[in-house]
Protein backbone atom coordinates (compact mmCIF):
# COMPACT_ATOMS: atom_id res chain seq x y z
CA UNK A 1 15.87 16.08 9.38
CA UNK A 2 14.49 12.94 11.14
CA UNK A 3 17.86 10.81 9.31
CA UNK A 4 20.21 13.49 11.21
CA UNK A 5 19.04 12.64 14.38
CA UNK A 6 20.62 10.65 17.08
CA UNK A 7 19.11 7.49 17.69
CA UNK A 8 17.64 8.71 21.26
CA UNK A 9 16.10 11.92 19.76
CA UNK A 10 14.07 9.85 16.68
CA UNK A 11 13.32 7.15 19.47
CA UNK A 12 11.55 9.79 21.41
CA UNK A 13 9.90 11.43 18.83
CA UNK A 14 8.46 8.03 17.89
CA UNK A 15 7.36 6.64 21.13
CA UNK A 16 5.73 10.17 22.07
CA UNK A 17 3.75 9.85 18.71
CA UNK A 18 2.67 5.91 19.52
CA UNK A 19 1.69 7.20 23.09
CA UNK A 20 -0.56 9.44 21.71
CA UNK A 21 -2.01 6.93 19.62
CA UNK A 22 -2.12 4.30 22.77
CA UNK A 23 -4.09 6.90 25.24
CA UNK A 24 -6.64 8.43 22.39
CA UNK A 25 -7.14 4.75 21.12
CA UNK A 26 -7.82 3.68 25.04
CA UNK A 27 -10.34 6.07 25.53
CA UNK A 28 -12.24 4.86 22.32
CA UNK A 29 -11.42 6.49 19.16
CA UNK A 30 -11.81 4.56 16.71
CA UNK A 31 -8.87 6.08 14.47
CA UNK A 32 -6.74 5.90 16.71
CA UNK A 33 -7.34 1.95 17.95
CA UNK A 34 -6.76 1.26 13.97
CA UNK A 35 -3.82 3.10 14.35
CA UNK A 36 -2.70 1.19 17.25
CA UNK A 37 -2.08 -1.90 15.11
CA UNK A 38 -1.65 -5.63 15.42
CA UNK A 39 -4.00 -6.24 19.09
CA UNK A 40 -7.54 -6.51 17.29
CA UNK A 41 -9.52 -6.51 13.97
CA UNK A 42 -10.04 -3.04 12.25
CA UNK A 43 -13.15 -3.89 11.02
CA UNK A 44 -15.38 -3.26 13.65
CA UNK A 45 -13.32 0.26 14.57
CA UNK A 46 -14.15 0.96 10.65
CA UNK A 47 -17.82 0.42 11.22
CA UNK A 48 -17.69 2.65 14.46
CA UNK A 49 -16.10 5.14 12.16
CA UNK A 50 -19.33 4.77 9.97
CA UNK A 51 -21.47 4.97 12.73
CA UNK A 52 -20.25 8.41 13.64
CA UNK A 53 -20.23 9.94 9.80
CA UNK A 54 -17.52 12.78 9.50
CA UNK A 55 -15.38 13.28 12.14
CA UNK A 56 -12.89 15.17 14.33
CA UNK A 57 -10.73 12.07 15.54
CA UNK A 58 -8.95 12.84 18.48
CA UNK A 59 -5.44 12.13 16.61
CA UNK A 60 -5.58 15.13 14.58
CA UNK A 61 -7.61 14.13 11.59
CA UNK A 62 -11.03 13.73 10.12
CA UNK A 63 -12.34 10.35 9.34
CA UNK A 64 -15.01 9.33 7.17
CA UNK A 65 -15.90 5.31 6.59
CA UNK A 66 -18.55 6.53 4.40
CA UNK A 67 -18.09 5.11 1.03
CA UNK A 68 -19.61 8.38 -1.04
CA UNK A 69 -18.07 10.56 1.02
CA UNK A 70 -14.39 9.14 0.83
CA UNK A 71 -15.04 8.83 -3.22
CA UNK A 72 -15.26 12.37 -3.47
CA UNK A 73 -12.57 13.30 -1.35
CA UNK A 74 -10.04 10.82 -2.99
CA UNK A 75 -11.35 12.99 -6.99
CA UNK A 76 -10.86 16.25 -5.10
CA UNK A 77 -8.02 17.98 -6.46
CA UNK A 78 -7.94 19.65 -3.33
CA UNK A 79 -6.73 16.92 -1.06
CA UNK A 80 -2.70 16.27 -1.40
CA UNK A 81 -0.31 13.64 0.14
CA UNK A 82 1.99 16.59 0.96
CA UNK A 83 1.19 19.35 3.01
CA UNK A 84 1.68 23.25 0.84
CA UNK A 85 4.75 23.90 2.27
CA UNK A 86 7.70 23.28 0.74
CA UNK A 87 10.23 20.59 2.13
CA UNK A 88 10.08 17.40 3.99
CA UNK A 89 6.80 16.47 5.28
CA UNK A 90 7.40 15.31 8.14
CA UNK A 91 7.04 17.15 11.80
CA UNK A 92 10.01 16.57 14.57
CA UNK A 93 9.95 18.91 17.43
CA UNK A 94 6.01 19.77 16.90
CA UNK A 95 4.46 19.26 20.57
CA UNK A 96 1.89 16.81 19.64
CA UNK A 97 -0.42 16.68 22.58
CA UNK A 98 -0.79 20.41 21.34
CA UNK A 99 -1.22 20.17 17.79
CA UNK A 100 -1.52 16.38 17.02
CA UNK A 101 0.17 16.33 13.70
CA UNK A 102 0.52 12.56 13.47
CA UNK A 103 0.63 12.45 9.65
CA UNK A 104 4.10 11.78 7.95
CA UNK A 105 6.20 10.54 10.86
CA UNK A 106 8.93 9.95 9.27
CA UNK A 107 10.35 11.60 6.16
CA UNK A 108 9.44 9.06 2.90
CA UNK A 109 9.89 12.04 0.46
CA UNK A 110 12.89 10.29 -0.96
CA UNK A 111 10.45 7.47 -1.69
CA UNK A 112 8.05 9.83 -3.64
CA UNK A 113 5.56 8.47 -1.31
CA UNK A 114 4.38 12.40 -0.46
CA UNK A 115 4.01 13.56 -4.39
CA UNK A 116 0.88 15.87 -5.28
CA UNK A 117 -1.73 14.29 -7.11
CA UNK A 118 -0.69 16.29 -10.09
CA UNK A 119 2.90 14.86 -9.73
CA UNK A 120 1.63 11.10 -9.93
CA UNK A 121 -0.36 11.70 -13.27
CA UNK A 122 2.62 12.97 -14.76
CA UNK A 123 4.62 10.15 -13.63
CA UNK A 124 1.86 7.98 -15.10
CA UNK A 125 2.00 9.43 -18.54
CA UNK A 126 5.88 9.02 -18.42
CA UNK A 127 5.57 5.50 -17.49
CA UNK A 128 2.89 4.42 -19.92
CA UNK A 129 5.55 2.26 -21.88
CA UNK A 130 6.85 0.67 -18.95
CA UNK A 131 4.16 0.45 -16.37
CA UNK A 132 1.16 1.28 -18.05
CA UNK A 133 -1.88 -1.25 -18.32
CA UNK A 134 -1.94 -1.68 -22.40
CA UNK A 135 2.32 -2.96 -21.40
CA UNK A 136 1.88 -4.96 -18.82
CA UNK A 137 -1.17 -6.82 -20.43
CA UNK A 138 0.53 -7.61 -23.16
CA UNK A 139 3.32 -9.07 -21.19
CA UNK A 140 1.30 -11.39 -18.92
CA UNK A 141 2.53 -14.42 -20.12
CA UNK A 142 6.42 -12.90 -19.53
CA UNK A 143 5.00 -11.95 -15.48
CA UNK A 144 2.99 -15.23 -15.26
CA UNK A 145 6.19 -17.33 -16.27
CA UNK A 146 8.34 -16.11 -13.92
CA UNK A 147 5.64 -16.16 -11.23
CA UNK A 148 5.26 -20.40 -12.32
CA UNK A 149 8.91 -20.60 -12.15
CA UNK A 150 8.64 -19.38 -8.50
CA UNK A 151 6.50 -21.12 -7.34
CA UNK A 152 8.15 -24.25 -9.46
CA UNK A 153 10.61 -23.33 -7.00
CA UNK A 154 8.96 -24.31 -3.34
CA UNK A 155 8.05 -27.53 -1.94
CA UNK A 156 4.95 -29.30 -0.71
CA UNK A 157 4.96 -26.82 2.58
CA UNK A 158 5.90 -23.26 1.77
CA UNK A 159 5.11 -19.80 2.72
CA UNK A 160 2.99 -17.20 0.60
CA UNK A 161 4.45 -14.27 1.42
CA UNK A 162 8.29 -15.09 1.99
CA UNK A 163 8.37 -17.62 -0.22
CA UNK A 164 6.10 -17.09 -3.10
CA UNK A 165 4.68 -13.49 -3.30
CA UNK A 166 7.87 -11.02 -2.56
CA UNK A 167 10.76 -13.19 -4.65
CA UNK A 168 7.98 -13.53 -8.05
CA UNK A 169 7.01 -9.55 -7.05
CA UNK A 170 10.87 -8.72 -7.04
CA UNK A 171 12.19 -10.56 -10.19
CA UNK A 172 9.16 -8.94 -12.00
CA UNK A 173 10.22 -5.33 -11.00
CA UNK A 174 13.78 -6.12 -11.22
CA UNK A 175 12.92 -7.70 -15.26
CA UNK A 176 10.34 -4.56 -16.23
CA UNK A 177 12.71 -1.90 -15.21
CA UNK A 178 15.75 -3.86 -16.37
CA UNK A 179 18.23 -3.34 -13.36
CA UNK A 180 22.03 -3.84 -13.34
CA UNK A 181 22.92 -6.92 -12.00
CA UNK A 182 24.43 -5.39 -9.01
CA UNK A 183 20.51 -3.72 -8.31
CA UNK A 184 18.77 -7.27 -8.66
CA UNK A 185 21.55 -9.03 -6.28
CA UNK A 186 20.59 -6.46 -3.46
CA UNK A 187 17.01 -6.12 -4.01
CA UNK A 188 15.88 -8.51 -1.91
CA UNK A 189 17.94 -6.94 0.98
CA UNK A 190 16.95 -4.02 0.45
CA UNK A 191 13.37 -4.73 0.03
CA UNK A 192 13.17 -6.12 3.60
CA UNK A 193 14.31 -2.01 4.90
CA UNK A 194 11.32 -1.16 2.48
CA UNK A 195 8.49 -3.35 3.34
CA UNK A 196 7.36 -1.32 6.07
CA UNK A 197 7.44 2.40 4.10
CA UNK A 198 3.31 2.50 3.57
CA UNK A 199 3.23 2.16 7.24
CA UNK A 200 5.63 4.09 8.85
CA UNK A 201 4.56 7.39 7.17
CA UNK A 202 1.67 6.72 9.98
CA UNK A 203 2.19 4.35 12.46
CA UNK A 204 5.24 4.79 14.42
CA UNK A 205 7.73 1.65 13.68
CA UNK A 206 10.47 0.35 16.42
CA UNK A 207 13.68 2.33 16.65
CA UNK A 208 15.70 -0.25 14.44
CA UNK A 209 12.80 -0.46 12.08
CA UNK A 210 12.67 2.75 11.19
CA UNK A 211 16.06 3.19 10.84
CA UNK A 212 16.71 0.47 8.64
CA UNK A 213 13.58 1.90 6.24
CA UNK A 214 15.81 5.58 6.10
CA UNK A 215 18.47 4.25 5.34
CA UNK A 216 16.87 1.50 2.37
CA UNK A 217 15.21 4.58 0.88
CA UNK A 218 18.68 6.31 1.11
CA UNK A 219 20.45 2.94 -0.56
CA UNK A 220 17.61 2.94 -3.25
CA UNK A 221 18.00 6.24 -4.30
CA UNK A 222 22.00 5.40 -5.02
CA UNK A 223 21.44 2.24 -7.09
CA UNK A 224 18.93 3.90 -9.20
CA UNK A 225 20.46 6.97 -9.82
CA UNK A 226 24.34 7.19 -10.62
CA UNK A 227 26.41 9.82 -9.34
CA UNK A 228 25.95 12.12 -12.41
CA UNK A 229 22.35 12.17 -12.11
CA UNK A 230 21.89 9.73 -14.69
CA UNK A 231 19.70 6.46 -14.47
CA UNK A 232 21.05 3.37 -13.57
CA UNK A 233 18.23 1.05 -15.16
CA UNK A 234 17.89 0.63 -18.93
CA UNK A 235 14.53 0.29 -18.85
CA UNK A 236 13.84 3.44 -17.05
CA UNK A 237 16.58 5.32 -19.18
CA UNK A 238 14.66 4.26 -21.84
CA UNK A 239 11.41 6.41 -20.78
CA UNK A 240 11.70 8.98 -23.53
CA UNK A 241 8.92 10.83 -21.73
CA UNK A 242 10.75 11.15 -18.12
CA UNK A 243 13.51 13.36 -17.16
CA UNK A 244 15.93 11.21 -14.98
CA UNK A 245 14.50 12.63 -11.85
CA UNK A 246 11.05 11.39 -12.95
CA UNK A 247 12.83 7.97 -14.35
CA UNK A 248 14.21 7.57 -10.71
CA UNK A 249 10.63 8.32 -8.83
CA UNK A 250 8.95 5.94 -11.24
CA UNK A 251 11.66 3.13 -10.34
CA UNK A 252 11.50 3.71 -6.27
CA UNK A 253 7.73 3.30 -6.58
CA UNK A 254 8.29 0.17 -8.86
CA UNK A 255 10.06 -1.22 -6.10
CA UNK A 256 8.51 0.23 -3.18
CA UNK A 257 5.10 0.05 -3.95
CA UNK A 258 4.74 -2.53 -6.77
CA UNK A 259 6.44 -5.64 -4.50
CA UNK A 260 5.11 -4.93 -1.13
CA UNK A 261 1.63 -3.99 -1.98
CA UNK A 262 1.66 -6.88 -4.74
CA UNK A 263 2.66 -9.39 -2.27
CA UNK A 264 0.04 -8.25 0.42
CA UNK A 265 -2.26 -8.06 -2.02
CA UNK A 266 -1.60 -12.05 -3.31
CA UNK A 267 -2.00 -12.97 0.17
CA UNK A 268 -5.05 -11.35 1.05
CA UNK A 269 -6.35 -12.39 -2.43
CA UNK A 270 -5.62 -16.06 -1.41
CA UNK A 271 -6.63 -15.64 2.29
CA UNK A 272 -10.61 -14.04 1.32
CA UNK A 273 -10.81 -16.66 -1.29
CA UNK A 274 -9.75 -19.80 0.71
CA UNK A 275 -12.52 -18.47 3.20
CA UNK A 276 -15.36 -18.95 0.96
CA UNK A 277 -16.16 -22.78 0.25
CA UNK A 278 -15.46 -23.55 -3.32
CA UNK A 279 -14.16 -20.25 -4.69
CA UNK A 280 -10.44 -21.86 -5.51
CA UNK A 281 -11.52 -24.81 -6.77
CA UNK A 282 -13.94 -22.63 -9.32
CA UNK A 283 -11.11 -20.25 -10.62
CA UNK A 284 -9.78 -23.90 -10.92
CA UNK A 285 -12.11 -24.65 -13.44
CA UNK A 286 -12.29 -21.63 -14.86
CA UNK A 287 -9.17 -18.80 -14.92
CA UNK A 288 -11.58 -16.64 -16.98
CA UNK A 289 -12.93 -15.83 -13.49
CA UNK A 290 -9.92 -15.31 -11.82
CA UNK A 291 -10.29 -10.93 -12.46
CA UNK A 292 -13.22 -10.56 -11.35
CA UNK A 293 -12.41 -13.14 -8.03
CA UNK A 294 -9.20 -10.93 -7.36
CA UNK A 295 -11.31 -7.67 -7.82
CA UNK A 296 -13.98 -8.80 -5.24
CA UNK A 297 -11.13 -9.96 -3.07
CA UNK A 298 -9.20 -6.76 -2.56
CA UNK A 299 -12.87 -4.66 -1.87
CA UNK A 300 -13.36 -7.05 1.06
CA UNK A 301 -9.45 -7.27 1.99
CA UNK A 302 -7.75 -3.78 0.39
CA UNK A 303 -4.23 -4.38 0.54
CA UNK A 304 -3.56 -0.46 1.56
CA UNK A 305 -6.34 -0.36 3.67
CA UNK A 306 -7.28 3.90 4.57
CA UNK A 307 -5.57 6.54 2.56
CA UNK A 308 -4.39 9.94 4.29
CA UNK A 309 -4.41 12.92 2.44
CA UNK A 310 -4.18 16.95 3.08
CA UNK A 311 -6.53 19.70 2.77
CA UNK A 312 -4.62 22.28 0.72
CA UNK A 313 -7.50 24.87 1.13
CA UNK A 314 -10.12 25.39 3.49
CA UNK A 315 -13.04 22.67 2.06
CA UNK A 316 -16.55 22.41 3.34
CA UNK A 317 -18.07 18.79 3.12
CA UNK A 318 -21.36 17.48 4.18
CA UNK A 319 -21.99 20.36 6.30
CA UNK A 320 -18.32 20.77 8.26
CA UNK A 321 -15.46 23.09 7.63
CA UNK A 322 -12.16 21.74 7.01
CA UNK A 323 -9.14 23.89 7.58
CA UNK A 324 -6.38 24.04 5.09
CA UNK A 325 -3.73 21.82 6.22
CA UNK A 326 -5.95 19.67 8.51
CA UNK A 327 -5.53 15.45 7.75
CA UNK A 328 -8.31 13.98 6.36
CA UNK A 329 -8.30 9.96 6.45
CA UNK A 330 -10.72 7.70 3.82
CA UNK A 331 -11.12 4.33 6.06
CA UNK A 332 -11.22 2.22 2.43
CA UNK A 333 -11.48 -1.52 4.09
CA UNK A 334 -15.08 0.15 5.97
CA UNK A 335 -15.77 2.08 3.11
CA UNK A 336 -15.92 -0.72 1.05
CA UNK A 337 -18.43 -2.43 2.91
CA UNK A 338 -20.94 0.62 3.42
CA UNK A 339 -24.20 -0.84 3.26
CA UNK A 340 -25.64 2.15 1.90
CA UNK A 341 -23.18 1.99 -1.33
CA UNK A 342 -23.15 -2.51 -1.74
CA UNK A 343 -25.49 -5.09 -1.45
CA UNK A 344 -25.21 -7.65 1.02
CA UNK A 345 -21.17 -5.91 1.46
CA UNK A 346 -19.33 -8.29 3.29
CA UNK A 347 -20.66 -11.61 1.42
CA UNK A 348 -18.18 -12.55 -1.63
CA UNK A 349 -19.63 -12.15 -5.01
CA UNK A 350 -17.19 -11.95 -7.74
CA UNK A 351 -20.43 -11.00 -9.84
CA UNK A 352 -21.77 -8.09 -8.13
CA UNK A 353 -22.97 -5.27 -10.17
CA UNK A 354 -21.63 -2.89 -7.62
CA UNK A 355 -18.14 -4.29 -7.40
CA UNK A 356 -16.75 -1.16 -9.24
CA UNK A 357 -17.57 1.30 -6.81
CA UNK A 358 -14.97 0.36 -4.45
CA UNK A 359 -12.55 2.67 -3.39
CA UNK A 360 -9.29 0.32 -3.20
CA UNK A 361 -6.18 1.88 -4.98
CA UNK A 362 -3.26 -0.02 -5.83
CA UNK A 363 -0.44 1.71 -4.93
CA UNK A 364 -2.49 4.25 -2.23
CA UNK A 365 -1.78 7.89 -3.81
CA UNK A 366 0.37 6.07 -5.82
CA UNK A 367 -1.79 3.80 -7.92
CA UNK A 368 -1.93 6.12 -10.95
CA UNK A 369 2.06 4.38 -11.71
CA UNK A 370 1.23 1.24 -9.53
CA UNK A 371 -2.24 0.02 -10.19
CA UNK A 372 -1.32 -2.14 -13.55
CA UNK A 373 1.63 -3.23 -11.83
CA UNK A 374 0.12 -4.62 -8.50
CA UNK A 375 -3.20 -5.60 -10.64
CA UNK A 376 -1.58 -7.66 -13.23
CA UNK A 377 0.49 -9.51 -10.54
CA UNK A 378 -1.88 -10.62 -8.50
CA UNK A 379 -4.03 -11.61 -10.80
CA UNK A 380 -1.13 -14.21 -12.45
CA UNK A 381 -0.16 -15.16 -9.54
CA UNK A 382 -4.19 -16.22 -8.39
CA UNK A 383 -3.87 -18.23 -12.04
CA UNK A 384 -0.86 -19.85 -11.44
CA UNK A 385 -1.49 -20.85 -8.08
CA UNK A 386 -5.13 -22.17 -8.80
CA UNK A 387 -3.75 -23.99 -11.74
CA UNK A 388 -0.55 -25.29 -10.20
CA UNK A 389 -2.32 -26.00 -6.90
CA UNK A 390 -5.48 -26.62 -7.12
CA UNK A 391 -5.55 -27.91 -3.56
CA UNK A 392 -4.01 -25.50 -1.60
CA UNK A 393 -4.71 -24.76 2.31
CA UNK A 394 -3.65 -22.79 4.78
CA UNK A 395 -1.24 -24.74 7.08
CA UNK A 396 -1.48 -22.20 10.00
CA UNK A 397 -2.68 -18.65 10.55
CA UNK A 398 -2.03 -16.10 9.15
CA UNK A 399 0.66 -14.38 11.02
CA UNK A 400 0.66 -9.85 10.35
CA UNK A 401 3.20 -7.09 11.48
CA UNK A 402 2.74 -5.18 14.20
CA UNK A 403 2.70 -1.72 13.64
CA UNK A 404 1.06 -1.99 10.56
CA UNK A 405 -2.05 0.13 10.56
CA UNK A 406 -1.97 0.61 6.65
CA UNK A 407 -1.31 -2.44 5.15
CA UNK A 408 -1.65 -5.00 7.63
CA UNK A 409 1.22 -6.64 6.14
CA UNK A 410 2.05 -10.45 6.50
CA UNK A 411 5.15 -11.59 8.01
CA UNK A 412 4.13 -15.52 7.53
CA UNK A 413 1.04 -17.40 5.84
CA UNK A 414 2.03 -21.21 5.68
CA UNK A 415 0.36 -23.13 2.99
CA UNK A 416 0.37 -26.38 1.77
């Protein structure tokens, strides 16, 4: 187990995988440069990755950009998370220059980030009184207070993501699943371990980064789960439908998931629509508008931005054989500007009549629990904030993690 190991032996086995990724992504790949992270824009490695159709990248996975194409392998039953063995995905040891298994890098089972496709539905069904999108819409104005009352909260100057987004994300998790006190005290502590877990299952974080994520996802596990096995949260020991091992998985997605993919998601929501002249000032006018505007958004600026998944059986598609337990990666944030598949893709157009064939999930393999949850947020917090501030501006750039091939995640967006 990767949390076993000495600090020198998981420091090796991360900087070998991040070489890989440096010398394929030098020598032009374009999986592997959007794997690299942080020195350029993905974009225009996603449209080399349409260029080229179905591929072999040279980091141990096929790619596809193709918006059709990564449709059908997202439906396909056959395509997992999790590879079919049993146990930890994750691969110390494995000599990767041999057998370039640079999928699950570090072990985020505990997180239920790995689960079968299968396994999320049921998780779904169990959460449909909690989390599910009939619940959550009829407690908008509940999640749109308490995202007013944050934002109430900040001063003329403030930032998006640390001061706005993750706080109104966490006290809206921490209220739905009705956490001990205790839980809601250390959440935002323990949310700043977390913030990087969508990432590091493929992008190789810094030594103290990834240890800090382990051990979050180890201190998570403890506050929502007592040491009886029962659940600590009354609103997930209120799930008649769950068993408390289910209870606990819905809860660590909650939290894992639901704030850092909600607040990435407010900030790219805010970011695409500041771009375009006159979009705020519309939604302004009008907060009917605001779900289509946040829909549109997140096609051009997908808060998980490729999804990785597993060929459980051998699968032939578009003419090219791939072998059970290769990696097969769905470039979304290209995908979702495939010519072939949108009109005009990369202009912004809230009213497109294409707009729902966009491949962004909410929550990556995930979004069957997460997808209300991160949806519902974002779109109160776009009301709020165009109601509230109806002038707002970016104040500087954008500033985004390093190491953060999947999410792109913000670690600053002043606004005033």
């Amino acid at each position: 187990m990767l949390t076993e190991q000495t600090n020198s032996e998981l420091g090796r086995h991360l900087l070998t995988i991040r070489g890989v990724q440096f010398i394929f992504g030098a020598q032009g790949d374009p999986f592997a440069r959007i794997l690299r992270a942080g020195e350029d824009d993905p974009l225009g490695h996603g449209a080399r990755a349409r260029e080229l159709g179905l591929h072999e990248s040279s980091v141990g996975a096929w790619v596809t950009a193709g918006r059709d194409l990564g449709a059908r392998i997202l439906a396909d039953p056959r395509f997992s998370p999790r590879h079919a063995e049993e146990g930890p995905q994750h691969h110390p040891g494995v000599d990767v220059w041999e057998n370039p298994l640079l999928c699950h890098v570090v072990p985020l089972d505990d997180a239920h980030l790995n689960r079968d496709p299968d396994d999320y539905r049921r998780l779904a069904e169990a959460a449909t009184e909690l989390l599910g999108a009939e619940r959550l819409d009829a407690r908008r104005p509940e999640i749109e207070r308490i995202w007013r009352e944050v934002l109430a909260g900040t001063g003329e100057r403030f930032d998006l993501y640390r001061d706005f987004a993750v706080p109104a994300a966490l006290r809206v998790v921490a209220d739905l699943l009705d956490l001990p006190a205790g839980t809601r005290e250390r959440l935002p502590e323990l949310h700043a371990g977390l913030a990087t877990a969508l990432d590091a299952g493929q992008c190789p974080q810094q030594l103290a980064t990834a240890r800090a994520l382990l051990d979050a996802v180890s201190q998570l596990s403890a506050e929502l789960t007592g040491p009886g096995g029962e659940v600590r949260a009354r609103g997930l020991a209120g799930l008649a439908a769950a068993t408390p091992e289910e209870a606990a998985a819905i809860g660590a997605l909650a939290v894992v998931v639901g704030v850092e993919v909600t607040a990435t998601a407010v900030c790219n929501a805010v970011e695409t629509l500041l771009e375009h002249d006159g979009q705020w000032e519309r939604l302004a006018q009008d907060p009917a508008g605001v779900p289509a505007a946040v829909r549109e958004a997140l096609r051009l600026a997908p808060p998980v931005r490729f999804e990785s998944r597993i060929a459980r059986e051998e699968v032939e598609l578009d003419g090219k054989t791939i072998g059970a337990g290769r990696r097969v990666v769905v470039l979304v944030d290209a995908a979702n500007r495939d010519p072939e598949a949108f009109a005009d893709p990369d202009a912004f157009d809230p009213g497109r009549g294409d707009g729902d064939r966009q491949l962004t999930l909410l929550g990556g393999p995930a979004a069957p629990v997460t997808e209300a949850l991160v949806r519902v947020q974002t779109e109160a917090a776009i009301r709020v904030l165009t109601e509230v501030r109806p002038g707002l501006r970016p104040a500087a750039d954008v500033l985004r993690r390093m190491r953060s091939a999947v999410l792109n995640g913000v670690l600053r967006f002043p606004v005033a």
